[in-house]
N, C-alpha and C. Protein backbone atom coordinates (compact mmCIF):
# COMPACT_ATOMS: atom_id res chain seq x y z
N UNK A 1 129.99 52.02 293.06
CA UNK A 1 129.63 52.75 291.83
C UNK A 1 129.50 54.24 292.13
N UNK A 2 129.79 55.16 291.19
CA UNK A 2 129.89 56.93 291.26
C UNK A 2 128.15 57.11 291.06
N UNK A 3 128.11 58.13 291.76
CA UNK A 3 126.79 58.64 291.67
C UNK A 3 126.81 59.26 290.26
N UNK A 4 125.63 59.29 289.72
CA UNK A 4 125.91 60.16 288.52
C UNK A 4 125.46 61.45 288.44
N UNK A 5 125.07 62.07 289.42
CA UNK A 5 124.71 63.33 290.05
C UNK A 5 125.76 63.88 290.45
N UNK A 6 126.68 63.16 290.96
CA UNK A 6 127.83 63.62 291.11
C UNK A 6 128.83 64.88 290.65
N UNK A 7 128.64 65.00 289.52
CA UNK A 7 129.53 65.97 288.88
C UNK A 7 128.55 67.27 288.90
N UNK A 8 127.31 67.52 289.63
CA UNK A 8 126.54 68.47 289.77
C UNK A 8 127.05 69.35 291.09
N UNK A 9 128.12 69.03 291.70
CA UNK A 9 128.58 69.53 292.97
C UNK A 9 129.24 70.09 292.51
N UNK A 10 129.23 71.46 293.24
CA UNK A 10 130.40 72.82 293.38
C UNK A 10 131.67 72.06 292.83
N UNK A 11 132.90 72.13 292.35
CA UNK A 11 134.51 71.87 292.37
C UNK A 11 134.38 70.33 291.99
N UNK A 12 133.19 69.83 291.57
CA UNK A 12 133.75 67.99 291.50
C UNK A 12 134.36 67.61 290.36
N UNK A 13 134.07 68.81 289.17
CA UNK A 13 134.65 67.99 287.91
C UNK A 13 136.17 69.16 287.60
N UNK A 14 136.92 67.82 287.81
CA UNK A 14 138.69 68.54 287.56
C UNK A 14 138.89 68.45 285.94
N UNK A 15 139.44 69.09 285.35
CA UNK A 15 140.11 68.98 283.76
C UNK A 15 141.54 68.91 284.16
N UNK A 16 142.23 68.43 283.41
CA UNK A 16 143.37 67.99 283.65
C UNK A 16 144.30 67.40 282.55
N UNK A 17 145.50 67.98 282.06
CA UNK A 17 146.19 67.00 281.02
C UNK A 17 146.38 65.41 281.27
N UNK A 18 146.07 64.92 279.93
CA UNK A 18 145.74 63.51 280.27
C UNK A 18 147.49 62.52 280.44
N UNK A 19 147.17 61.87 280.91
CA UNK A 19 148.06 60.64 281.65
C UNK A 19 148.10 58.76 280.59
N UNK A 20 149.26 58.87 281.06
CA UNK A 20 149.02 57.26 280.06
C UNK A 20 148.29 56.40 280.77
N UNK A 21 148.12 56.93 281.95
CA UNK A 21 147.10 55.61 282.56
C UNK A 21 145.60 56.12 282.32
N UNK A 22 145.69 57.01 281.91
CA UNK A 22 144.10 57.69 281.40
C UNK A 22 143.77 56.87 279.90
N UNK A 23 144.45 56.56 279.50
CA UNK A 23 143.88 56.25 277.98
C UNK A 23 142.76 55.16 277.57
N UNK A 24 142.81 54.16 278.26
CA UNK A 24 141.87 52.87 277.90
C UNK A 24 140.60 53.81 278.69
N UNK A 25 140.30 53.99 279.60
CA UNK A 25 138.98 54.79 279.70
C UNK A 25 138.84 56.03 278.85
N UNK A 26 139.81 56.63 278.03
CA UNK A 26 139.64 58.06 277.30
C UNK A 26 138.81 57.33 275.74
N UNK A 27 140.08 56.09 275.18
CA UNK A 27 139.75 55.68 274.27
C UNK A 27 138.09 54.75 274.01
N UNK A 28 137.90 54.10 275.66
CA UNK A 28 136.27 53.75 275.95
C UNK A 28 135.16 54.93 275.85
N UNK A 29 135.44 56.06 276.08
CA UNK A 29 134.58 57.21 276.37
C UNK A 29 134.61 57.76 274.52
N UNK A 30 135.67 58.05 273.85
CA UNK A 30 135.62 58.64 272.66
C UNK A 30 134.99 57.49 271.63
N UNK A 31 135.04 56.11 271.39
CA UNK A 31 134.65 55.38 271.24
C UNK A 31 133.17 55.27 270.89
N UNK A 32 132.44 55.78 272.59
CA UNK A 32 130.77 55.55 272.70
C UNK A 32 130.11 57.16 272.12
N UNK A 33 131.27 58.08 272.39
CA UNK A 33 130.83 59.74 271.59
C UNK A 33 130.81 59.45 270.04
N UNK A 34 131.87 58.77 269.85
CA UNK A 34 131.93 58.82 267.97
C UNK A 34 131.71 57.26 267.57
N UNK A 35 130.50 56.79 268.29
CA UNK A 35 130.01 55.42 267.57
C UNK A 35 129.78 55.45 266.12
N UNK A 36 129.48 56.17 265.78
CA UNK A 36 128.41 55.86 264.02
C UNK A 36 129.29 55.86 263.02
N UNK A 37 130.39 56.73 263.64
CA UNK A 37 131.62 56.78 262.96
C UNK A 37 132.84 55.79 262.65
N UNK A 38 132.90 55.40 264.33
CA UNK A 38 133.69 54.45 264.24
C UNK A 38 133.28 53.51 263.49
N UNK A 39 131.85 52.59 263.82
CA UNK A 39 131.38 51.61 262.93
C UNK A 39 131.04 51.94 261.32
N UNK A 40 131.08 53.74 260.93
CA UNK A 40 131.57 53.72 259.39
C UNK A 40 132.96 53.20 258.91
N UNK A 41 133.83 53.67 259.82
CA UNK A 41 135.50 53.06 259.22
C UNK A 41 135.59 52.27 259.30
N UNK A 42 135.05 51.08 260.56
CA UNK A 42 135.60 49.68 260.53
C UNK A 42 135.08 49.05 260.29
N UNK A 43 133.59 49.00 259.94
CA UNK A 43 132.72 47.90 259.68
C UNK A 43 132.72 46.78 260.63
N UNK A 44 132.79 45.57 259.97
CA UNK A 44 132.78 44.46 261.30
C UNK A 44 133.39 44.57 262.27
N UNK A 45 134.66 45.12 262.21
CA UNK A 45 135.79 44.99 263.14
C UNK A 45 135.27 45.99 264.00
N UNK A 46 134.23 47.35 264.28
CA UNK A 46 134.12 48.25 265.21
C UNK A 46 134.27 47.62 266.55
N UNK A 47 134.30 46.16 266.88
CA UNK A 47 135.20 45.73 268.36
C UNK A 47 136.03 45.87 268.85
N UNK A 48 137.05 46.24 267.53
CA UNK A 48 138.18 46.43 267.63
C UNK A 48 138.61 48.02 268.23
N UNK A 49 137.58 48.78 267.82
CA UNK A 49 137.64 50.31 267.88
C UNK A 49 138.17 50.50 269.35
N UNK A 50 138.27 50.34 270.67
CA UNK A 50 138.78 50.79 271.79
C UNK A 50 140.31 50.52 271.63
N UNK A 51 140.54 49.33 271.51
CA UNK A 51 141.89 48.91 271.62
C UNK A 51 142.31 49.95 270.44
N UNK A 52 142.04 50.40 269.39
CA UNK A 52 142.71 50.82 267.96
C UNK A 52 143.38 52.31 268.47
N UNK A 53 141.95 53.04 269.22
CA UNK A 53 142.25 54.30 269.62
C UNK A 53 143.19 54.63 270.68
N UNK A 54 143.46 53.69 271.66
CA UNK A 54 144.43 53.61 272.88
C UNK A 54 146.00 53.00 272.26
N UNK A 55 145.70 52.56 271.52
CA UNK A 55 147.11 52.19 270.78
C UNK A 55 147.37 53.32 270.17
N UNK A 56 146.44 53.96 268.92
CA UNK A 56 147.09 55.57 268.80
C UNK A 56 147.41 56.49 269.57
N UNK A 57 146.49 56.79 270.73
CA UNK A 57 147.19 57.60 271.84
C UNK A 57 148.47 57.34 272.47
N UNK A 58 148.46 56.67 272.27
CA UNK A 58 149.82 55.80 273.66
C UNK A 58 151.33 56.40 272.24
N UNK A 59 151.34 56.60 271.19
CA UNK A 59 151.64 56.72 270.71
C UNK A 59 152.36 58.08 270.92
N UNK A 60 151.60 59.10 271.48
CA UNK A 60 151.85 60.36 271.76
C UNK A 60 152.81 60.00 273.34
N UNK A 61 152.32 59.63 273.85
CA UNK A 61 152.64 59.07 275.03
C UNK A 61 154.87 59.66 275.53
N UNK A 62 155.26 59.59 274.64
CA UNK A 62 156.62 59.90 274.55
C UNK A 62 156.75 61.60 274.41
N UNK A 63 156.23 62.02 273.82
CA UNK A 63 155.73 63.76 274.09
C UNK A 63 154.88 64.07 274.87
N UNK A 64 154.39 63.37 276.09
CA UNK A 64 153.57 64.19 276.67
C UNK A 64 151.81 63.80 276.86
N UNK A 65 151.80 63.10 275.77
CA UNK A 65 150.32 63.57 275.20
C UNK A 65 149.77 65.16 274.93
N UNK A 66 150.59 65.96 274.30
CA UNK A 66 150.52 66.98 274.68
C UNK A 66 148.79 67.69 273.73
N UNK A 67 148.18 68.75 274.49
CA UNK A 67 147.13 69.01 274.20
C UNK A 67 146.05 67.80 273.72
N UNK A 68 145.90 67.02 274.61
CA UNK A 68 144.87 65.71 275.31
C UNK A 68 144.71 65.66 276.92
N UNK A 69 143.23 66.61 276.98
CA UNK A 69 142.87 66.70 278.67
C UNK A 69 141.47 66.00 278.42
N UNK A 70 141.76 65.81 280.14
CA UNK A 70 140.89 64.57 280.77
C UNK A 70 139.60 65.45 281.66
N UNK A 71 138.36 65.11 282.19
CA UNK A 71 137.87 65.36 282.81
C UNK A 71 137.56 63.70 284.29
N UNK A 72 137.73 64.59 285.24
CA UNK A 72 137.52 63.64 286.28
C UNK A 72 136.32 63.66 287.16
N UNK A 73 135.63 62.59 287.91
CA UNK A 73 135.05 63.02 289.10
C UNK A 73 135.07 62.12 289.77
N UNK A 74 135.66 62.10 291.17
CA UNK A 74 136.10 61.45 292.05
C UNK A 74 137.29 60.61 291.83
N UNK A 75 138.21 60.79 290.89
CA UNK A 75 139.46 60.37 290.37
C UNK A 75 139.24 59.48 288.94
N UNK A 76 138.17 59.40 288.63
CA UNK A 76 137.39 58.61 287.55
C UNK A 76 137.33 59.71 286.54
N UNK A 77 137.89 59.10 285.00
CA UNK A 77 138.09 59.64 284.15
C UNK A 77 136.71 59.59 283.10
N UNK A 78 136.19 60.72 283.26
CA UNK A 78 134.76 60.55 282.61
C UNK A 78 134.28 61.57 281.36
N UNK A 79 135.59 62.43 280.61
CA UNK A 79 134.93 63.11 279.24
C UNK A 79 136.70 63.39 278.89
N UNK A 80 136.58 63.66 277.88
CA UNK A 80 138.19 63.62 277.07
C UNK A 80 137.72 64.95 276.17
N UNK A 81 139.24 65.75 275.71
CA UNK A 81 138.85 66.96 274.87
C UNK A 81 140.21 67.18 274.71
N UNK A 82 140.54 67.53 273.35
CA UNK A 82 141.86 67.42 272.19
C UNK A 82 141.97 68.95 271.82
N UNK A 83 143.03 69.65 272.05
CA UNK A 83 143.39 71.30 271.53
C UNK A 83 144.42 70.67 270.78
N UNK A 84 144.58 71.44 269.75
CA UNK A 84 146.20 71.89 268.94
C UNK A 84 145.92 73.23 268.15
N UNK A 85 147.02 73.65 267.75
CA UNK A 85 147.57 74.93 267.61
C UNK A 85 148.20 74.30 266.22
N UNK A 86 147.80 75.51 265.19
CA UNK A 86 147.90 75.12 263.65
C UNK A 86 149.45 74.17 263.17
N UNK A 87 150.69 74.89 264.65
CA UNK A 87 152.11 74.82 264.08
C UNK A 87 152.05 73.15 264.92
N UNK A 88 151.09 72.56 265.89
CA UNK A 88 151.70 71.50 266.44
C UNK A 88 151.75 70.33 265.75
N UNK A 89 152.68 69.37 265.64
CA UNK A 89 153.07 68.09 265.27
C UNK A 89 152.08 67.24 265.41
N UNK A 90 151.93 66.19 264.34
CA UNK A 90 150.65 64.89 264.42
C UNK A 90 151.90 64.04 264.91
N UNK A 91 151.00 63.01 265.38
CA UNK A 91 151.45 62.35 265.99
C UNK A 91 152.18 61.11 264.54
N UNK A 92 152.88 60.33 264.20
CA UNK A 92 153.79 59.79 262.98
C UNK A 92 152.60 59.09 261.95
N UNK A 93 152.42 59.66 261.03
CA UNK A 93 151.29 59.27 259.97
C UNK A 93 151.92 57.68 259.79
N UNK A 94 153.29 56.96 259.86
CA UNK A 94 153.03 55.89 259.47
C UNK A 94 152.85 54.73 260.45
N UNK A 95 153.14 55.32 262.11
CA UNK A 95 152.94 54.69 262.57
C UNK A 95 151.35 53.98 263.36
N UNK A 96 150.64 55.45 263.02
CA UNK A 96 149.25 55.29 262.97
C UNK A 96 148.60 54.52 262.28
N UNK A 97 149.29 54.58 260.88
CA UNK A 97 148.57 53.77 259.90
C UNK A 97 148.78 52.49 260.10
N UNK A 98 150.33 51.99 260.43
CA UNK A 98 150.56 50.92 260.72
C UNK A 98 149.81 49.73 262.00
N UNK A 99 149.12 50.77 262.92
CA UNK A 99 148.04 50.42 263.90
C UNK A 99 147.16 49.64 263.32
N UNK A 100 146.42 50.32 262.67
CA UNK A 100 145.36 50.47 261.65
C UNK A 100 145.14 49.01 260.69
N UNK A 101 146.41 49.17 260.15
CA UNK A 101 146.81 47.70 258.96
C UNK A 101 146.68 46.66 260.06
N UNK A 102 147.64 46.73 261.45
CA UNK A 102 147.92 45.72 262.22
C UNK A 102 146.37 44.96 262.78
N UNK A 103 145.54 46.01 263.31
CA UNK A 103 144.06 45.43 263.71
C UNK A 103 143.09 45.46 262.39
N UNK A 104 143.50 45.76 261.05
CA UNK A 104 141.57 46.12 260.31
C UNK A 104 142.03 44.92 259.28
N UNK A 105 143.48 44.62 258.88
CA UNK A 105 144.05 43.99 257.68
C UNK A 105 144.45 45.39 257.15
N UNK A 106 145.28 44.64 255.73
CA UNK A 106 145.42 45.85 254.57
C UNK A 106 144.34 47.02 254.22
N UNK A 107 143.59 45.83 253.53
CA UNK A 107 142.21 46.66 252.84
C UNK A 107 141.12 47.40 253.95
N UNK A 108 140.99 46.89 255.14
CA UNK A 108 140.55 47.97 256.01
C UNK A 108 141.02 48.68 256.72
N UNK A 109 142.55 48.41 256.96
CA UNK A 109 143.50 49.87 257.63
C UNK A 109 143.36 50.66 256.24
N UNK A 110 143.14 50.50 255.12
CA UNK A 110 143.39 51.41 254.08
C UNK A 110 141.94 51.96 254.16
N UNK A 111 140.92 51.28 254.03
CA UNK A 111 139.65 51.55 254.11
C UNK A 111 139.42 53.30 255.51
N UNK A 112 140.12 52.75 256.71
CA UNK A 112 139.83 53.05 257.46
C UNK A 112 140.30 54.97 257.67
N UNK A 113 142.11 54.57 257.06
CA UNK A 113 142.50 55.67 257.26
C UNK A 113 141.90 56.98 256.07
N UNK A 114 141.30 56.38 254.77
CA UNK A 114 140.57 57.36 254.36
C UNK A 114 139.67 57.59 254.41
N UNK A 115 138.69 57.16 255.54
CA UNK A 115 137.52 57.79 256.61
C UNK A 115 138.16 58.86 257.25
N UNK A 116 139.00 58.56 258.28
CA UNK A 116 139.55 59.98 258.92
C UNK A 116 140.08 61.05 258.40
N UNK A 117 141.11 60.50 257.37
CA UNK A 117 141.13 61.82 256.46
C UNK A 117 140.38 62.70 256.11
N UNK A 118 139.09 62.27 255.68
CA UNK A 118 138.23 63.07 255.66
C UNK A 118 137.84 64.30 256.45
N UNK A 119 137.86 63.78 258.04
CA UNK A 119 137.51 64.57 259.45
C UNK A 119 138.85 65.75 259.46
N UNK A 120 140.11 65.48 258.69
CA UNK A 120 140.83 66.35 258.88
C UNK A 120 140.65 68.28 258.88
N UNK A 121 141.05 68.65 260.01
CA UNK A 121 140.40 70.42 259.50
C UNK A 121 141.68 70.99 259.47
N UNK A 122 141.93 72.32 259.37
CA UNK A 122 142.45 73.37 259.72
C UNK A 122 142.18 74.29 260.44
N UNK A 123 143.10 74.91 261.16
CA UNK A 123 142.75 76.03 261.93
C UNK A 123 143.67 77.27 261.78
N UNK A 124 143.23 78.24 262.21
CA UNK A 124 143.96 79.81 261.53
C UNK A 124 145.60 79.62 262.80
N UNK A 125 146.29 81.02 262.33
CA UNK A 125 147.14 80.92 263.10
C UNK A 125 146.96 81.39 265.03
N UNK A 126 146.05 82.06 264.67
CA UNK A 126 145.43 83.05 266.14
C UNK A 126 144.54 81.85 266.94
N UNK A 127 144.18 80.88 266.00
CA UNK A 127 143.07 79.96 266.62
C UNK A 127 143.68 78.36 267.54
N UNK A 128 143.40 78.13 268.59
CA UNK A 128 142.84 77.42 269.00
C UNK A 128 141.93 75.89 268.25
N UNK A 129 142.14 74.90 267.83
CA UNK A 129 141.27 73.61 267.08
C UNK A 129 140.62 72.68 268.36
N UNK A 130 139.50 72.30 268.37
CA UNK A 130 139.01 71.58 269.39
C UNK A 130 138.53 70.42 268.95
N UNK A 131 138.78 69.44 269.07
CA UNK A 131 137.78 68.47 268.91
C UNK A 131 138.17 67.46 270.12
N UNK A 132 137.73 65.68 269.82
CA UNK A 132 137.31 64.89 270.18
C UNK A 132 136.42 65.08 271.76
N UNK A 133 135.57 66.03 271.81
CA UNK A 133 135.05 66.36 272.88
C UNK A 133 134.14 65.12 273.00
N UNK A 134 134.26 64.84 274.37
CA UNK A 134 133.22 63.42 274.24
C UNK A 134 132.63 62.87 275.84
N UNK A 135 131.38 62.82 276.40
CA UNK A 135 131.50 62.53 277.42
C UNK A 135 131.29 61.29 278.08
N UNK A 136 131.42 60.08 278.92
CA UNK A 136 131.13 58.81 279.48
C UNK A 136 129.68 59.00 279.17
N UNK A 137 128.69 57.77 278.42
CA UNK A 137 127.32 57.95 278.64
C UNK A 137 126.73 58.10 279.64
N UNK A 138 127.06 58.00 281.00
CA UNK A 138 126.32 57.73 282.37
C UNK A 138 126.85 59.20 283.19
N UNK A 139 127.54 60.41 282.49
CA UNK A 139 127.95 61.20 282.77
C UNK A 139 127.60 62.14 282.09
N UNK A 140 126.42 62.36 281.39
CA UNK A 140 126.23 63.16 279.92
C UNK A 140 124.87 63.96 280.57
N UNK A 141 124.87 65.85 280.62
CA UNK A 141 124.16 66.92 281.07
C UNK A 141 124.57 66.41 282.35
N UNK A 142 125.95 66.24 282.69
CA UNK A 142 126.10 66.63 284.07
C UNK A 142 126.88 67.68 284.19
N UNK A 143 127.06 68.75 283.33
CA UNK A 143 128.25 69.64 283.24
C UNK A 143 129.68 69.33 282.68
N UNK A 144 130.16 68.16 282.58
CA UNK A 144 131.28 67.59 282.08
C UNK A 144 131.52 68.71 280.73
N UNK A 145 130.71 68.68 279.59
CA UNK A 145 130.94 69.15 278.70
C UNK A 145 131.34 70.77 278.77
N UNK A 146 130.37 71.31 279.70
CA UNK A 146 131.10 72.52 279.73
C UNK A 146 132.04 72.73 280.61
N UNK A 147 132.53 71.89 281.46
CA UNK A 147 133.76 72.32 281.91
C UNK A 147 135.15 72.33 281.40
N UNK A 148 134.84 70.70 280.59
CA UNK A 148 135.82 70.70 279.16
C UNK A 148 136.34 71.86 278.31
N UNK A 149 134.95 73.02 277.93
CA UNK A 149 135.21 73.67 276.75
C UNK A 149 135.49 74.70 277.41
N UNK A 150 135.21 75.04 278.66
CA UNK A 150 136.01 75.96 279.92
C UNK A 150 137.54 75.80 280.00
N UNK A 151 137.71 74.90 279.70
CA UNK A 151 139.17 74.85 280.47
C UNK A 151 139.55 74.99 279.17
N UNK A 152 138.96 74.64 277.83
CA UNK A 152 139.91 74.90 276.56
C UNK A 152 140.54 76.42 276.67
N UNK A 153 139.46 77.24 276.64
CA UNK A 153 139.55 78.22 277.33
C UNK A 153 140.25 79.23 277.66
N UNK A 154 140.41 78.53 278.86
CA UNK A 154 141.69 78.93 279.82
C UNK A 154 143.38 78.73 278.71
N UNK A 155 143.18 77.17 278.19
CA UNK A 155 144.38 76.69 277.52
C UNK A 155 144.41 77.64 276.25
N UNK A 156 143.58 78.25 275.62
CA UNK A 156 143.52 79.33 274.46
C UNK A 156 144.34 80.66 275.00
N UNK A 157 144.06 80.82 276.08
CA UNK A 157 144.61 81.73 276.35
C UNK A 157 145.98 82.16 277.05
N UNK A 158 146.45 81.00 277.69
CA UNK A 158 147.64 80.67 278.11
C UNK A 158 148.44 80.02 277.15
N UNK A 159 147.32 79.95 275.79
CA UNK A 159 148.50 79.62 274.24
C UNK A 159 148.97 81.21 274.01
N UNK A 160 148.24 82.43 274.02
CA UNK A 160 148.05 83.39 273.33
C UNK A 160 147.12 83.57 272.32
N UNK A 161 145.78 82.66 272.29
CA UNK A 161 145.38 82.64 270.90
C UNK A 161 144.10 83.49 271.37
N UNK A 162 143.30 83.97 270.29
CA UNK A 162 142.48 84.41 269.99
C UNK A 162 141.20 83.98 270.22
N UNK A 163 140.87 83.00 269.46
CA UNK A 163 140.06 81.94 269.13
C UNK A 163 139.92 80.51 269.34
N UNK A 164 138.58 80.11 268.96
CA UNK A 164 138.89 78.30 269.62
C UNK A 164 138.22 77.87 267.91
N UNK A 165 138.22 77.12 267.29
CA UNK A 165 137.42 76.88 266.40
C UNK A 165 136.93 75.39 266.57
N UNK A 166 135.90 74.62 265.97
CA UNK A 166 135.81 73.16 266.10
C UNK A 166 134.79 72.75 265.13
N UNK A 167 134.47 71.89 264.49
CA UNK A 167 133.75 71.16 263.73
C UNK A 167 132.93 69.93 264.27
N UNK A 168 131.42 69.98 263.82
CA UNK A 168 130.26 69.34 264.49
C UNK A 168 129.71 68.99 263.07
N UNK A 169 128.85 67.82 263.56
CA UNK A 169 128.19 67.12 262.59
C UNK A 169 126.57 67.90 262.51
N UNK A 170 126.35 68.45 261.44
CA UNK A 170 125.11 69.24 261.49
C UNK A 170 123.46 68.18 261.85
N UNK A 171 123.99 66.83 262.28
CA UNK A 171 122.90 66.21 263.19
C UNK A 171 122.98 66.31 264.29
N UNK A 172 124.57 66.65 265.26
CA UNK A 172 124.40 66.48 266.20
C UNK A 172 124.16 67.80 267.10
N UNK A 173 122.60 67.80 267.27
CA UNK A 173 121.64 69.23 267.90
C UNK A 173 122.28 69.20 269.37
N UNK A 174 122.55 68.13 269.53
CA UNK A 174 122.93 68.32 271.25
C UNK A 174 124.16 69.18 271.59
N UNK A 175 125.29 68.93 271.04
CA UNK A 175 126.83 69.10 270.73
C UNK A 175 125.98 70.70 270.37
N UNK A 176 125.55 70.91 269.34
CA UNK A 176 125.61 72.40 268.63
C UNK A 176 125.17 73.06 269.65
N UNK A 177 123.93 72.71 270.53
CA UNK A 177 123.27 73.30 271.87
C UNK A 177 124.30 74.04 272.70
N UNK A 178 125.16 73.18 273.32
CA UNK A 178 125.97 73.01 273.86
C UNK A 178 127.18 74.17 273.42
N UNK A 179 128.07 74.08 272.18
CA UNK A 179 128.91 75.29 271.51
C UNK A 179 128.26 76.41 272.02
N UNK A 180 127.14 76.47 271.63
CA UNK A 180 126.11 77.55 271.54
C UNK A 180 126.20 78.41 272.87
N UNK A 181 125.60 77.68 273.77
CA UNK A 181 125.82 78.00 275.00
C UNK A 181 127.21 78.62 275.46
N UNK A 182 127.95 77.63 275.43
CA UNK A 182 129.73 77.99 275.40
C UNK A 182 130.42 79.00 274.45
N UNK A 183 129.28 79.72 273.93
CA UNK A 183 130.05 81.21 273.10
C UNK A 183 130.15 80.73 271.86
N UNK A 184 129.81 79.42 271.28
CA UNK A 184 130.37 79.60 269.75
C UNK A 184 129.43 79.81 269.00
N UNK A 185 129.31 80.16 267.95
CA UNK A 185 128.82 81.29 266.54
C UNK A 185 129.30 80.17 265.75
N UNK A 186 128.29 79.71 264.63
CA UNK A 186 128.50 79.24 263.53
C UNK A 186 129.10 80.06 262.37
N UNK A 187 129.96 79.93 261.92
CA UNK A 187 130.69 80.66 260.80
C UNK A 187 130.13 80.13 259.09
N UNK A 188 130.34 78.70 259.16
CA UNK A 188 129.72 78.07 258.10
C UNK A 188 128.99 76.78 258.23
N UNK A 189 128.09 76.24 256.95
CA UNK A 189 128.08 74.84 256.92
C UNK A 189 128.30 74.46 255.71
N UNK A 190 129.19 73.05 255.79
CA UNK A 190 129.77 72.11 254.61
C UNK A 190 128.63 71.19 254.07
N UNK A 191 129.03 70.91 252.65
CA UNK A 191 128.56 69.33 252.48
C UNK A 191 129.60 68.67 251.73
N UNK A 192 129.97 68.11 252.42
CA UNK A 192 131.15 66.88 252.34
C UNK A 192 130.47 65.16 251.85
N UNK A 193 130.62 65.27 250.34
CA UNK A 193 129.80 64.23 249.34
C UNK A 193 130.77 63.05 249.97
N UNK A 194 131.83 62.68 250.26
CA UNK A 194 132.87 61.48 250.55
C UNK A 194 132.52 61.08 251.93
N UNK A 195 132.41 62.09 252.89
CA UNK A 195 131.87 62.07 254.19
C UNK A 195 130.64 61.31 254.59
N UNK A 196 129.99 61.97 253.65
CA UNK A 196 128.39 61.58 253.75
C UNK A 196 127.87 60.15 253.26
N UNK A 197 129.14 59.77 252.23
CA UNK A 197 128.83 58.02 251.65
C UNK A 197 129.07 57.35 252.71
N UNK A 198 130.62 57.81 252.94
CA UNK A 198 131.23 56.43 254.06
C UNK A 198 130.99 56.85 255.25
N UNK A 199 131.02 58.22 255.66
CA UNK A 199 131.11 58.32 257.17
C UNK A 199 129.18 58.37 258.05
N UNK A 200 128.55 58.51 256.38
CA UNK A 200 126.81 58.78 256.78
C UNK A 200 126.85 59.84 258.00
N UNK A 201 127.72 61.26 257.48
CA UNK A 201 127.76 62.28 257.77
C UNK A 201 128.18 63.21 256.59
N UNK A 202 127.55 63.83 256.07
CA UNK A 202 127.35 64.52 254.83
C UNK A 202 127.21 66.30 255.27
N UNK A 203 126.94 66.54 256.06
CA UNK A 203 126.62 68.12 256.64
C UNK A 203 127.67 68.56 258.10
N UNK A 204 128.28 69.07 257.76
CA UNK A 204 129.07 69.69 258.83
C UNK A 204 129.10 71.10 259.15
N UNK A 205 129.23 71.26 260.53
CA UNK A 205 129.32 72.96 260.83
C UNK A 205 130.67 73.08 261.67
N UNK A 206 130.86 74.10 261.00
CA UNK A 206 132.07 74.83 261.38
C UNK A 206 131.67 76.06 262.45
N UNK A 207 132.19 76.18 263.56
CA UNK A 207 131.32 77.09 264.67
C UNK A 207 132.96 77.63 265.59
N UNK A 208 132.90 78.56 265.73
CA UNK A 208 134.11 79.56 266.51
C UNK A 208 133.88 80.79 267.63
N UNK A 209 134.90 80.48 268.22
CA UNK A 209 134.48 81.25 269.73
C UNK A 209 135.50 82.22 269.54
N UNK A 210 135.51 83.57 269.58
CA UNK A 210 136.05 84.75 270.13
C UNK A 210 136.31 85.23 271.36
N UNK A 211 137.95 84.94 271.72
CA UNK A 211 137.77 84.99 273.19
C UNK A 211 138.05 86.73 273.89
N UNK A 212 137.50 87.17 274.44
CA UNK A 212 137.30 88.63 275.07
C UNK A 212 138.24 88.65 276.04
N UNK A 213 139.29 89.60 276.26
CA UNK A 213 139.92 90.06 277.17
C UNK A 213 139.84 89.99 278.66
């Protein structure tokens, strides 16, 4: 078993573009970050939620996975974190959905995919979009998170962009702590009435980093 102190050492936690053999632990780790959620879209079926999300990734899998990095320590894949850039490609809306139908049925792949819709954002052209930041529970205030939003970072800037932007659930104090720390500035907060029925997330913040020369 990994120490979980571990990732407190000088150089231990690598970021890294993610790998198809990374996914069933990426999709286990994003899974236990966005529980409340997942079990809003799927209801009974939230068992299903690991397998659902590794079947969508794998999906990308033929491009690259491109902008999906991994965090490691000791070759163990232990926090996941998602960039795109306003012009990049989703991955095939019908074949996602078709995931979706295949594990929830009709009425809850339908159920399901207009939960996420919801989560959909935008980002400017200069900006940088961040999300599914998420870390292994047994790996969480070990630094993982900020090395993640470090290396976005780096990838913001080797895009050319400006900015990073990302969206947080205005409950989650830990996550906002955290931005906070990592340079981001709240710009706004939402209330999202559709969000807040099904997803029992109703308040969102919108928070953006300005990156300095």
């Amino acid at each position: 078993m990994m120490r979980t102190d571990l990732a407190r050492e000088p150089g231990a936690i690598r970021v890294r573009p993610a790998r198809e053999g990374d996914l069933e632990a990426a999709a286990a780790i994003l899974v236990a970050g966005f529980r409340g959620q997942f079990e809003a879209a799927f209801a009974e079926r939230v068992d299903r939620a690991e397998r659902i999300v590794a079947r969508t990734l794998t999906l990308e899998v033929p491009r690259g996975l491109p902008g999906l990095y991994v965090a490691e320590v000791e070759r163990r894949v232990v926090g996941t974190i998602a960039l795109r850039r306003q012009t990049d490609p989703y991955a095939s809306d019908w074949e996602s959905s078709g995931i979706l139908v295949d594990e929830l049925g009709l009425w809850g792949g339908l159920r399901a995919m207009f939960c996420f819709s919801l989560l959909d954002q935008s980002c400017g052209h200069d900006e940088v979009y961040v999300s599914d930041v998420a870390v292994a529970p047994t790996m969480r205030r070990q630094g993982v998170g900020t090395a993640l939003l470090a290396h976005a970072d780096q990838v913001a800037r080797a895009w050319g962009k400006a900015a990073l932007a990302l969206d947080v659930t205005a409950r989650n104090e830990t996550a906002i702590r955290l931005y906070r720390q990592s340079g981001y500035v709240v710009q706004r907060r939402r209330r999202l009435l559709l969000a807040g029925w099904l997803l029992h997330e109703g308040t969102w913040v919108r928070m953006r980093k300005t990156l300095t020369a």
